[in-house]
Protein backbone atom coordinates (compact mmCIF):
# COMPACT_ATOMS: atom_id res chain seq x y z
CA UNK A 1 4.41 4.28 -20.15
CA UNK A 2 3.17 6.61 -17.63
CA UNK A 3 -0.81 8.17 -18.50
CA UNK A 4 -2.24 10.83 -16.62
CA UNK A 5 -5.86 11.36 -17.31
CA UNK A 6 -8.19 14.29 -15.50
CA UNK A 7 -11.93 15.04 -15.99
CA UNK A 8 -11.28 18.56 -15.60
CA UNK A 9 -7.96 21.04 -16.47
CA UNK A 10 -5.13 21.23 -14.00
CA UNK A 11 -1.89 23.20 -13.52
CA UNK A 12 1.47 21.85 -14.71
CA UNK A 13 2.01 22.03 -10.51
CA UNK A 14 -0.93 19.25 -10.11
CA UNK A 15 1.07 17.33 -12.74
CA UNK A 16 4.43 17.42 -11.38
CA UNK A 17 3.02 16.87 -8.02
CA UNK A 18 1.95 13.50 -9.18
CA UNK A 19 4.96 12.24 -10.63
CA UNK A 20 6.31 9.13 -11.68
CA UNK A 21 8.34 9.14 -8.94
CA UNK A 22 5.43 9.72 -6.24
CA UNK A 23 3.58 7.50 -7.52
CA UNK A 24 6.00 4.93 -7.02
CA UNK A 25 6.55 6.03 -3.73
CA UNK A 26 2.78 5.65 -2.96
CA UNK A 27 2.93 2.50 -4.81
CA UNK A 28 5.37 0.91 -2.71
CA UNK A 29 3.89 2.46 0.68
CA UNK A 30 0.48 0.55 0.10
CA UNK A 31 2.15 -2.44 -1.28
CA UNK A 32 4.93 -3.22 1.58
CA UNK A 33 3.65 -4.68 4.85
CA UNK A 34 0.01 -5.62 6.32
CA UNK A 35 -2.82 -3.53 4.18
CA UNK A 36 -6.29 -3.96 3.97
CA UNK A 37 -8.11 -4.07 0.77
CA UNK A 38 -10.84 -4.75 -1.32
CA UNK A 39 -10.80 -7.81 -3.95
CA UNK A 40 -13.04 -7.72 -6.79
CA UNK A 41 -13.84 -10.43 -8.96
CA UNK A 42 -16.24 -12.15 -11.31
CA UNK A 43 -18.95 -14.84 -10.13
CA UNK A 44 -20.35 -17.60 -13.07
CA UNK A 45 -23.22 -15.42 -13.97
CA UNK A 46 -20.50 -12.26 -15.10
CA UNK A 47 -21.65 -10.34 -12.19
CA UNK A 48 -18.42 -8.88 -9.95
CA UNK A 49 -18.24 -9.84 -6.16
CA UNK A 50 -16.31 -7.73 -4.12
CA UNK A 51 -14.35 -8.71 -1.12
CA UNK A 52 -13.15 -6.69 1.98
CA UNK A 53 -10.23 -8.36 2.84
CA UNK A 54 -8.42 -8.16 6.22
CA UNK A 55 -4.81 -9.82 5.60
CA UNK A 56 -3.60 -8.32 2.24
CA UNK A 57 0.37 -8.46 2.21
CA UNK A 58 2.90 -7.03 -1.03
CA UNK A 59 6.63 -8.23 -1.18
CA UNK A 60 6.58 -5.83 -3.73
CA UNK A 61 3.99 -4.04 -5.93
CA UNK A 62 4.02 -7.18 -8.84
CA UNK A 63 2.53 -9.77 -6.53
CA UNK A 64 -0.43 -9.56 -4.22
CA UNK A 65 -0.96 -12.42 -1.26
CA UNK A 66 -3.97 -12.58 0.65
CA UNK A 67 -5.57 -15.32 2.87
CA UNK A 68 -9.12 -16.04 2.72
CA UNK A 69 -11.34 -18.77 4.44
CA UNK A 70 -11.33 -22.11 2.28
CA UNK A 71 -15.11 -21.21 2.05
CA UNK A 72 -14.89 -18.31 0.52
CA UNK A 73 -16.88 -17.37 -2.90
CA UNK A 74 -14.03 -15.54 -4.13
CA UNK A 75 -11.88 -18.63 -3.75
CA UNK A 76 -14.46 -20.56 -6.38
CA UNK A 77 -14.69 -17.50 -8.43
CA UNK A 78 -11.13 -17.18 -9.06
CA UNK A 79 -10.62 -20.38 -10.03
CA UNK A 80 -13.64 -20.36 -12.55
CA UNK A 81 -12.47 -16.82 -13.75
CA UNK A 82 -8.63 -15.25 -12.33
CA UNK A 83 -9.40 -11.58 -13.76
CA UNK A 84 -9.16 -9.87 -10.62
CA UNK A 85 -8.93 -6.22 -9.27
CA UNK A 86 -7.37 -5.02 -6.01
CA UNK A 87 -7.90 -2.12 -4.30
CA UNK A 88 -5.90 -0.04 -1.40
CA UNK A 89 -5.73 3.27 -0.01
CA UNK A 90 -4.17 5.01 2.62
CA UNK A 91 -5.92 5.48 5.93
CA UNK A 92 -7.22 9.37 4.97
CA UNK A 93 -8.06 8.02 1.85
CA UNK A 94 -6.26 10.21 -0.40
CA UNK A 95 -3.63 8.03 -2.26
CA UNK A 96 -6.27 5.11 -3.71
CA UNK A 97 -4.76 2.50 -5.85
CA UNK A 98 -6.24 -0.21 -7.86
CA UNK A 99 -4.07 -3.17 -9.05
CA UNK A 100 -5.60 -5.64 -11.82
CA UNK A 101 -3.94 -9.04 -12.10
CA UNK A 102 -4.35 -12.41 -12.70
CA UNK A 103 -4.94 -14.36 -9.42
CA UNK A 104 -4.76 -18.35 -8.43
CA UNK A 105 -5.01 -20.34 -5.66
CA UNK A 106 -2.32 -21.75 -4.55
CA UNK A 107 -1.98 -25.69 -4.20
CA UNK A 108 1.62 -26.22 -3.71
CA UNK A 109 2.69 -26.83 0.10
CA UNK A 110 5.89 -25.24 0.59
CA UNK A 111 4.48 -22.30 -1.54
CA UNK A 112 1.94 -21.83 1.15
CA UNK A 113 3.76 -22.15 4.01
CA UNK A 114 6.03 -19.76 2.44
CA UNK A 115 3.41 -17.31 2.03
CA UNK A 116 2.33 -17.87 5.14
CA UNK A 117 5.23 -17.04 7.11
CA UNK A 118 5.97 -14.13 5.15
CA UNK A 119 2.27 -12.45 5.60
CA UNK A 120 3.10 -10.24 9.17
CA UNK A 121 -0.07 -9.78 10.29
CA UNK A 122 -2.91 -12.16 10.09
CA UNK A 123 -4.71 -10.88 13.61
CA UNK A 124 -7.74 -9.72 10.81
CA UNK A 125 -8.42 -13.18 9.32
CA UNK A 126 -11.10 -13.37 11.52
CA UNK A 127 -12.16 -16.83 10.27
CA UNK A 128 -9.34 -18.47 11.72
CA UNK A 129 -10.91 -18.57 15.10
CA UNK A 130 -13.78 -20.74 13.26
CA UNK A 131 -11.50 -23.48 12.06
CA UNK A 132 -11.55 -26.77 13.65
CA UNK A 133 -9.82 -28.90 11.27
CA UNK A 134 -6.96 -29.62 8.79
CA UNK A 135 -5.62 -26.61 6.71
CA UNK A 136 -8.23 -23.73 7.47
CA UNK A 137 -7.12 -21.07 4.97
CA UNK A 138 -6.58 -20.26 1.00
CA UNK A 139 -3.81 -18.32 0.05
CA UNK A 140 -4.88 -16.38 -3.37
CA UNK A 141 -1.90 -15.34 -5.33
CA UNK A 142 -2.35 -12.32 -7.77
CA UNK A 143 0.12 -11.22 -10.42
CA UNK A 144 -0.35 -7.53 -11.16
CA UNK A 145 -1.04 -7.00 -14.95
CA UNK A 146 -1.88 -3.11 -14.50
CA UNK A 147 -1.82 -0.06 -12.09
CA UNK A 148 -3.71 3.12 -11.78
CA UNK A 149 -3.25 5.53 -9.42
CA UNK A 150 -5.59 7.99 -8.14
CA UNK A 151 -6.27 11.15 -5.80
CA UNK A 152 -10.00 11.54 -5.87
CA UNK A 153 -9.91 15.03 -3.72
CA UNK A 154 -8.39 16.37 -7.13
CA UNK A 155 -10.02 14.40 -9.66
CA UNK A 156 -6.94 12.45 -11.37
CA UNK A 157 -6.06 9.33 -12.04
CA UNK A 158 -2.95 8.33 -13.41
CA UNK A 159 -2.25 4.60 -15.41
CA UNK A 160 0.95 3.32 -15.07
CA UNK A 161 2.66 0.06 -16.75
CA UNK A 162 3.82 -1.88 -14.06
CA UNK A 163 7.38 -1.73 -15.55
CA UNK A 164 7.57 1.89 -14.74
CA UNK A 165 7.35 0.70 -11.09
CA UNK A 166 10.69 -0.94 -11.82
C-alpha cells in the first residue's frame, strides 16, 4: 500500500512524478553500496539518541548493516530497546528517506564476518584506528519494518509498505 501525504495541494504531475516506481528507484539508489546515515534510537530514560554514522551498507532495501565502535551508546541502547529509525539522503539532499526497523547486535561469528566482508567501504569507521585489541567493532543489524519517502523542496512525503519495494 503506497500513501502519499502533502501539507499543501499539488498537481496530478507532482503525483505521478513521485511514483511507485521512482520511489523504488530512489529506494534502491540509497540502499545499494556505501551510504552515510543517521541512526536514531531510544536511550533508558525514553529520550532518542541520534547517530551519524559513517559505514552504513544495504544488500537490499529490507536489511540495514552498519558498524559501530563496541563502545558505542547506540550499541547499549539497541539492545535495551531495538525500535530504531534510519535515515539517508542523496548528496543534494533532495531524495531523503527514513527506514524504521527493528535492529540487533549481532553475536554470531560467521554472521559477522559475513557482514563484514560484504560492507565495501569502511575507510569512515574512524574508530578503527583507536582499537588495540581483540574484535574492535559491532555490527548492528536492522530489519526494515516501514519506509517513507520524502522530497522536502516540494513538501511530500510518501509511506510505502516495504512489500511494495518488492
Amino acid at each position: 500500500m503506497i500513501k502519499l501525504n502533502d501539507r499543501r495541494d499539488f498537481s496530478l504531475n507532482n503525483i505521478q512524478a513521485h511514483s511507485l516506481s521512482e520511489i523504488r528507484k530512489v529506494v534502491r539508489k540509497l540502499t545499494s553500496g556505501h551510504h552515510l546515515g543517521v541512526l536514531s534510537c531510544v536511550d533508558p530514560f525514553g529520550r532518542p539518541h541520534s547517530s551519524w554514522m559513517g559505514t552504513v551498507y544495504a544488500e537490499d532495501y529490507q536489511t540495514i548493516v552498519a558498524i559501530s565502535s563496541p563502545e558505542g551508546r547506540k550499541v547499549k541502547y539497541i539492545e535495551q530497546n531495538p525500535q530504531v529509525e534510519w535515515m539517508v539522503a542523496d548528496e543534494q539532499l533532495f531524495h531523503v528517506v527514513y527506514f524504521k526497523g527493528v535492529a540487533r547486535i549481532m553475536e554470531d561469528a560467521a554472521e559477522i564476518k559475513k557482514a563484514w566482508n560484504d560492507i565495501p567501504d569502511k575507510s569512515r569507521s574512524y574508530f578503527l584506528r583507536f582499537q588495540d585489541r581483540g574484535v574492535g567493532f559491532k555490527i548492528i543489524e536492522t530489519k526494515v519494518k516501514s519506509v517513507e519517502y520524502r522530497v522536502p523542496t516540494e513538501n511530500i512525503f510518501v509511506e510505502v509498505a516495504v512489500s511494495d519495494l518488492a
